[in-house]
C-alpha atoms as a PDB file:
ATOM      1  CA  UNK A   1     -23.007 -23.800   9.012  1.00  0.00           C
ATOM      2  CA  UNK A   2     -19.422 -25.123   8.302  1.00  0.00           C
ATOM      3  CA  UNK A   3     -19.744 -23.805   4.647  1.00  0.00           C
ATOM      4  CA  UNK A   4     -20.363 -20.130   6.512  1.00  0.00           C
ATOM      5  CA  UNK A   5     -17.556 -20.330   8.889  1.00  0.00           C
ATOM      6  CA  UNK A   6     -15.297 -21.313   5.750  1.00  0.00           C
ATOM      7  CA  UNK A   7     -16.741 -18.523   4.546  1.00  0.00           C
ATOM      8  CA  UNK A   8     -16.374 -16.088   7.403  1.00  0.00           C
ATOM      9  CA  UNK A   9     -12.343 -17.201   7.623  1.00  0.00           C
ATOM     10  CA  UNK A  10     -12.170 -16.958   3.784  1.00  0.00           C
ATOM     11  CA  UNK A  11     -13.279 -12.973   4.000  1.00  0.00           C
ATOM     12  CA  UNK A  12     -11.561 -12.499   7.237  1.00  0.00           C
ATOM     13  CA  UNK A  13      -7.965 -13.610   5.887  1.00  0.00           C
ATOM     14  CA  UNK A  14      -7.435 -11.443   3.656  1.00  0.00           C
ATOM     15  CA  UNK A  15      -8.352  -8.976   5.450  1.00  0.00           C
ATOM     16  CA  UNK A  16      -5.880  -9.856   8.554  1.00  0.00           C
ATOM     17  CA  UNK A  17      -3.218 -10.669   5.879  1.00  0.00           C
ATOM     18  CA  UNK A  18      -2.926  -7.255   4.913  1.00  0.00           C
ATOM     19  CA  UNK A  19       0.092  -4.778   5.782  1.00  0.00           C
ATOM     20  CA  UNK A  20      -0.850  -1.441   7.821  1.00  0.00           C
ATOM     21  CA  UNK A  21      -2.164   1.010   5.904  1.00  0.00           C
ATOM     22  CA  UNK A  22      -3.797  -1.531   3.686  1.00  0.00           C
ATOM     23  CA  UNK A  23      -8.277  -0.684   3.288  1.00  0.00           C
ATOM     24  CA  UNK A  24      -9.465  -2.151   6.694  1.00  0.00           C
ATOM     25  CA  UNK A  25     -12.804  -3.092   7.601  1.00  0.00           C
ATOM     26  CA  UNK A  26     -14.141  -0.018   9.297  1.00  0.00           C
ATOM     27  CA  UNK A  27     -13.790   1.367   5.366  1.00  0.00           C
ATOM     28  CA  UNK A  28     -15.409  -1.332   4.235  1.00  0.00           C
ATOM     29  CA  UNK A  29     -17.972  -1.083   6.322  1.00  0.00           C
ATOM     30  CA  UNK A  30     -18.078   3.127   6.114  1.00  0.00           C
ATOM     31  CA  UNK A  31     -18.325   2.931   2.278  1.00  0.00           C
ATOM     32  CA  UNK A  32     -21.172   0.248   2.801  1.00  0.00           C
ATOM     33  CA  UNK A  33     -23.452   2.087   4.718  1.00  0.00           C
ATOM     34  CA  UNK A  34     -23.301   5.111   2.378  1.00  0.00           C
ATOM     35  CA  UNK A  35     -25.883   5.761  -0.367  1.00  0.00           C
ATOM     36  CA  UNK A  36     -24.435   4.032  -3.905  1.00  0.00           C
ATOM     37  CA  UNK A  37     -23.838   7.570  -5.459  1.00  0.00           C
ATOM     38  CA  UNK A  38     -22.014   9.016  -2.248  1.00  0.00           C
ATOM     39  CA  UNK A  39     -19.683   5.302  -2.065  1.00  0.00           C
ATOM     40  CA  UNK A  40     -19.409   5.829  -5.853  1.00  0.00           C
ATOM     41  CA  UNK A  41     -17.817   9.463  -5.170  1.00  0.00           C
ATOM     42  CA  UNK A  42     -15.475   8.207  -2.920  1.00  0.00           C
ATOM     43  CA  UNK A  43     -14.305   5.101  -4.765  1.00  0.00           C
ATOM     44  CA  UNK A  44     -13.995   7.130  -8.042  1.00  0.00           C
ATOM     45  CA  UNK A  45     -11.107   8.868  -6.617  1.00  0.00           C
ATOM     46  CA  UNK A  46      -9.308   6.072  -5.920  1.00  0.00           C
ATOM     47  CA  UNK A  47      -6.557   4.301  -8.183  1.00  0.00           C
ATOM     48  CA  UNK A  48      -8.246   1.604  -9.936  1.00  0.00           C
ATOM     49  CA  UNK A  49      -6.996  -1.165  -8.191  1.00  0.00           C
ATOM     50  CA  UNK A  50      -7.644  -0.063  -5.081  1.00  0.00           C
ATOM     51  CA  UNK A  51     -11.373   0.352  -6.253  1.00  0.00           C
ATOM     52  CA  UNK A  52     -11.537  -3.039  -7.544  1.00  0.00           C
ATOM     53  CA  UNK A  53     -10.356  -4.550  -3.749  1.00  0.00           C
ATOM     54  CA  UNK A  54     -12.396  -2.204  -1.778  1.00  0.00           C
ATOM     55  CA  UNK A  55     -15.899  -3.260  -4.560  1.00  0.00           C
ATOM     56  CA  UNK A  56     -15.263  -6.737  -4.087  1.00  0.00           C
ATOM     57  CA  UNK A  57     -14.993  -6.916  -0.068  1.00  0.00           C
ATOM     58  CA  UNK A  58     -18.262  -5.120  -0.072  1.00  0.00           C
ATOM     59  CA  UNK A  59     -19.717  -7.190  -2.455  1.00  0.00           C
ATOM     60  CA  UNK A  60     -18.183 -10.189  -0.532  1.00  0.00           C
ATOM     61  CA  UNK A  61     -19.640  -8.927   2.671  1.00  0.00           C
ATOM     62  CA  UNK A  62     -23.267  -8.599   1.017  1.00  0.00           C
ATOM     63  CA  UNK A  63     -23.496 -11.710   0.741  1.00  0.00           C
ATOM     64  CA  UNK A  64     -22.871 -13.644   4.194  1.00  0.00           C
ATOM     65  CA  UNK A  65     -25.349 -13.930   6.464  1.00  0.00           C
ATOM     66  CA  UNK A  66     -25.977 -11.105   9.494  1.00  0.00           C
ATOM     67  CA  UNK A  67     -24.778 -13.915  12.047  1.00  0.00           C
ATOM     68  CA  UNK A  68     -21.632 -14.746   9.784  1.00  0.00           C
ATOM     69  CA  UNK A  69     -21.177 -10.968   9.085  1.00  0.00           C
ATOM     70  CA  UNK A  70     -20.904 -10.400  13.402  1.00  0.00           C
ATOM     71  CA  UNK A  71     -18.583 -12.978  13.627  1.00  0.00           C
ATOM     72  CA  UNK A  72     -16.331 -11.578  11.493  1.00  0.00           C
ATOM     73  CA  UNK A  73     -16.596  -8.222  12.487  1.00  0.00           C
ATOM     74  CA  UNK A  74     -15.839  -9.740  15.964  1.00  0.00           C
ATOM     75  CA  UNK A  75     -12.804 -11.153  14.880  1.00  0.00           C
ATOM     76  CA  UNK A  76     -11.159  -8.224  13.346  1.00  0.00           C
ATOM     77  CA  UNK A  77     -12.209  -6.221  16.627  1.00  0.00           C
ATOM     78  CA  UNK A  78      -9.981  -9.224  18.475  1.00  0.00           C
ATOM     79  CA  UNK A  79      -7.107  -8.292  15.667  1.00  0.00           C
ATOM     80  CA  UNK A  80      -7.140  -4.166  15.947  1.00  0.00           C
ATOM     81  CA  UNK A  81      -6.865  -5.068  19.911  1.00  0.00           C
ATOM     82  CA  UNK A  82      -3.516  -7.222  19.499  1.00  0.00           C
ATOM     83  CA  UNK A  83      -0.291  -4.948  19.745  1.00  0.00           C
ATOM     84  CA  UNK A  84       1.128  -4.166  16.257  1.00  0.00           C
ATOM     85  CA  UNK A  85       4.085  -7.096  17.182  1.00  0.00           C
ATOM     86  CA  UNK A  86       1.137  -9.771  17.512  1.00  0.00           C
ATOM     87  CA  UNK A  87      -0.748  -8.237  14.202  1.00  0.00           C
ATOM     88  CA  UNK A  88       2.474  -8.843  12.608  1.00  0.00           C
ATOM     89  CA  UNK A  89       2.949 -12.259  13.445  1.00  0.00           C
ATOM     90  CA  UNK A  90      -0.986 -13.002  12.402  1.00  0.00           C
ATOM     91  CA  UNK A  91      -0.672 -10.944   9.068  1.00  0.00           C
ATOM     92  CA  UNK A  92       2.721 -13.394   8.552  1.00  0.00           C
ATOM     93  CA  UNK A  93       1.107 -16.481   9.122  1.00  0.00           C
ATOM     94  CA  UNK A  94      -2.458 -15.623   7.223  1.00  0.00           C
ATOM     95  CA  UNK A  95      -0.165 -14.803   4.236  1.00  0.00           C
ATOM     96  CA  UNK A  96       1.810 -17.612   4.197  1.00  0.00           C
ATOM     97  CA  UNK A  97      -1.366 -19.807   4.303  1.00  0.00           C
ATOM     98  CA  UNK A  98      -2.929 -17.313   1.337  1.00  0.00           C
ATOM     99  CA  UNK A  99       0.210 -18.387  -0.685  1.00  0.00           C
ATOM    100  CA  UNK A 100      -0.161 -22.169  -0.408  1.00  0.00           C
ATOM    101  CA  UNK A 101      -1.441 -24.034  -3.686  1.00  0.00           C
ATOM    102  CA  UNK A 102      -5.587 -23.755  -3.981  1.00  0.00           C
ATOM    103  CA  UNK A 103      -6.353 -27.216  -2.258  1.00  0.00           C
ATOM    104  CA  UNK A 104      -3.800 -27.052   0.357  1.00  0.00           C
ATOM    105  CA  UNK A 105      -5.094 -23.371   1.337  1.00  0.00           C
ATOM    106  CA  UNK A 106      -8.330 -24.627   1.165  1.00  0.00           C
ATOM    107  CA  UNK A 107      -7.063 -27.890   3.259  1.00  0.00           C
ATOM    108  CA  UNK A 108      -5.558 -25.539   6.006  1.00  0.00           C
ATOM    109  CA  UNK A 109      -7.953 -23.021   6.236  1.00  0.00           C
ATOM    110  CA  UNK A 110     -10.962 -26.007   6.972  1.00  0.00           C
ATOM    111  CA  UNK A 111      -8.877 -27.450   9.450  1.00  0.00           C
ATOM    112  CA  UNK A 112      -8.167 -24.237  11.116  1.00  0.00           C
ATOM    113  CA  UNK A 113     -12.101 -23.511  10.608  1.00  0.00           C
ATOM    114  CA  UNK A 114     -12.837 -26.913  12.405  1.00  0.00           C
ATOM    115  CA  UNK A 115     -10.082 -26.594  15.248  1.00  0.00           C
ATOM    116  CA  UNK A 116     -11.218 -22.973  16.215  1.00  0.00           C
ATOM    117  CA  UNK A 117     -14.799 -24.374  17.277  1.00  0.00           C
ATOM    118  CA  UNK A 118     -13.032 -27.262  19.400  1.00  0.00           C
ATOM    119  CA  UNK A 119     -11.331 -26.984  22.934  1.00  0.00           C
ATOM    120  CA  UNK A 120      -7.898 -26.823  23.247  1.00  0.00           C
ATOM    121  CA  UNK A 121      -7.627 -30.255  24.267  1.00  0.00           C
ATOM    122  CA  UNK A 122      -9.375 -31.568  21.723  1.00  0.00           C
ATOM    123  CA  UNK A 123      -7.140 -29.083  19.365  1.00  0.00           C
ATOM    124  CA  UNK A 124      -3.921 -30.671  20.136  1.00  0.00           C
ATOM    125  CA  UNK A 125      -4.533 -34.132  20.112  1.00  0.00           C
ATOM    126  CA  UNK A 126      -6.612 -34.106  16.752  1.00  0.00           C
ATOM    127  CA  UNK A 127      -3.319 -32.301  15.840  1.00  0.00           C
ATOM    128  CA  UNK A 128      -1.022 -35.029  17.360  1.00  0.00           C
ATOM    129  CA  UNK A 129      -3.125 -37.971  16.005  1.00  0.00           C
ATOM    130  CA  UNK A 130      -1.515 -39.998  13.072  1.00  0.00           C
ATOM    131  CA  UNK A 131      -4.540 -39.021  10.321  1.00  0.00           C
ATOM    132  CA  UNK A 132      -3.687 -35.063  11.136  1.00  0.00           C
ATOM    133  CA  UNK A 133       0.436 -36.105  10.650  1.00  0.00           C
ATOM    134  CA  UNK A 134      -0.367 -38.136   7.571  1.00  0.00           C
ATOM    135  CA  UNK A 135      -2.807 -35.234   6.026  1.00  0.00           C
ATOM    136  CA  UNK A 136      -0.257 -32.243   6.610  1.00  0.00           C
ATOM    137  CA  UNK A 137       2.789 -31.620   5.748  1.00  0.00           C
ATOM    138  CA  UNK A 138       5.177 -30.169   8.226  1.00  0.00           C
ATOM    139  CA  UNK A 139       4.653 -26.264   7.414  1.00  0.00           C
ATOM    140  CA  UNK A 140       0.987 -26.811   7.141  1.00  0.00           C
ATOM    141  CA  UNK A 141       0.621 -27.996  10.739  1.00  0.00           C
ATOM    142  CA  UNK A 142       3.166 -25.218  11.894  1.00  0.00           C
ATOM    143  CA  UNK A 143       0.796 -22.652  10.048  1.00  0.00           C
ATOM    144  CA  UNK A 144      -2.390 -24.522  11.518  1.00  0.00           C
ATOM    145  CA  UNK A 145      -0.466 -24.347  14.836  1.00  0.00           C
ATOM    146  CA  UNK A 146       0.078 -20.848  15.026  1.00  0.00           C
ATOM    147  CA  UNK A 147      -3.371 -19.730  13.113  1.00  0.00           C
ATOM    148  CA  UNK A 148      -4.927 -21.566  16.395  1.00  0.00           C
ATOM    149  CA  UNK A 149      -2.572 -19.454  18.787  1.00  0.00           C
ATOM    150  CA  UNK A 150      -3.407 -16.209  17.411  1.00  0.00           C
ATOM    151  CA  UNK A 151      -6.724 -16.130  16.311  1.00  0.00           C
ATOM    152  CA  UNK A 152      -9.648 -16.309  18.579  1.00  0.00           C
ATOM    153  CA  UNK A 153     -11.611 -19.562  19.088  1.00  0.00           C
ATOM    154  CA  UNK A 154     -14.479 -19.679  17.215  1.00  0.00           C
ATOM    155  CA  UNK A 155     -18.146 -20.173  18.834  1.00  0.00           C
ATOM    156  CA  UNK A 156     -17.740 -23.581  20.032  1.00  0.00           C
ATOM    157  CA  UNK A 157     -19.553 -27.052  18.876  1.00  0.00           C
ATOM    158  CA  UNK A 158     -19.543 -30.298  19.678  1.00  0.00           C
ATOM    159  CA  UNK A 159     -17.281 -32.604  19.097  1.00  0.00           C
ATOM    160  CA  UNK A 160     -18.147 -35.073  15.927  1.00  0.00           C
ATOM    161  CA  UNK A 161     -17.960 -38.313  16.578  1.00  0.00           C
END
């Protein structure tokens, strides 16, 4: 389950990241429903590279889970509701995590994964404790910080021990 949530932020991201105008997930999910010759049509008249991003998000979306697939449709429902101000601030913030080194995106992104499921008590002391301080930089925790603030909480677990 953690592996799909990882997942679900990994796909979502990107997608949040991106400037207006940019393909959004109703197109995504438009150009998945249709037959493969009638998407093929469509995404034949498009420049290259935007055929390329639009293939790989649906082939990225094939293959998470119906449950993981409703979350993340969820999420960008909780996005296209924020005004364009707040999208701003979110597409700032998932790009500036996108554009951290592999292992520190990945670092951030797990944390932010982890923190989502918890209350928000629980959120801010894990992120006051000394192993969170000694684990993050400065900018990482700021960008953990304000992914928690604008993004919705995930479905909630329980605490580990």
């Amino acid at each position: 389950m953690k592996h799909q949530l990882l997942l679900i932020t990994l796909l979502a991201m990107p997608l949040l990241a991106q400037p207006p105008g940019a393909p959004a997930a109703n197109l995504i999910e438009r150009l998945n429903r249709m037959s493969p010759a009638e998407r093929s049509k469509v995404l034949d008249r498009m420049p290259p590279e935007r055929r390329d991003i639009l293939e790989r998000r649906i082939n990225n979306l094939n293959n998470i889970n119906p449950e993981a697939r409703e979350k993340l449709k969820k999420d960008y429902e909780h996005f296209q509701q924020l005004p364009p101000e707040k999208q701003s601030e979110v597409r700032h913030t998932l790009r500036q995590i996108a554009e951290l080194p592999e292992e520190r995106r990945r670092q951030v992104r797990a944390a932010v994964n982890h923190l989502r499921q918890q209350t928000p008590e629980f959120q801010h002391k894990r992120i006051e404790s000394r192993n969170f301080q000694d684990r993050f930089n400065e900018d990482e925790r700021k960008l953990v910080k304000d992914a928690l603030s604008m993004l919705p909480p995930a479905e909630a677990k329980p605490i580990e021990p």
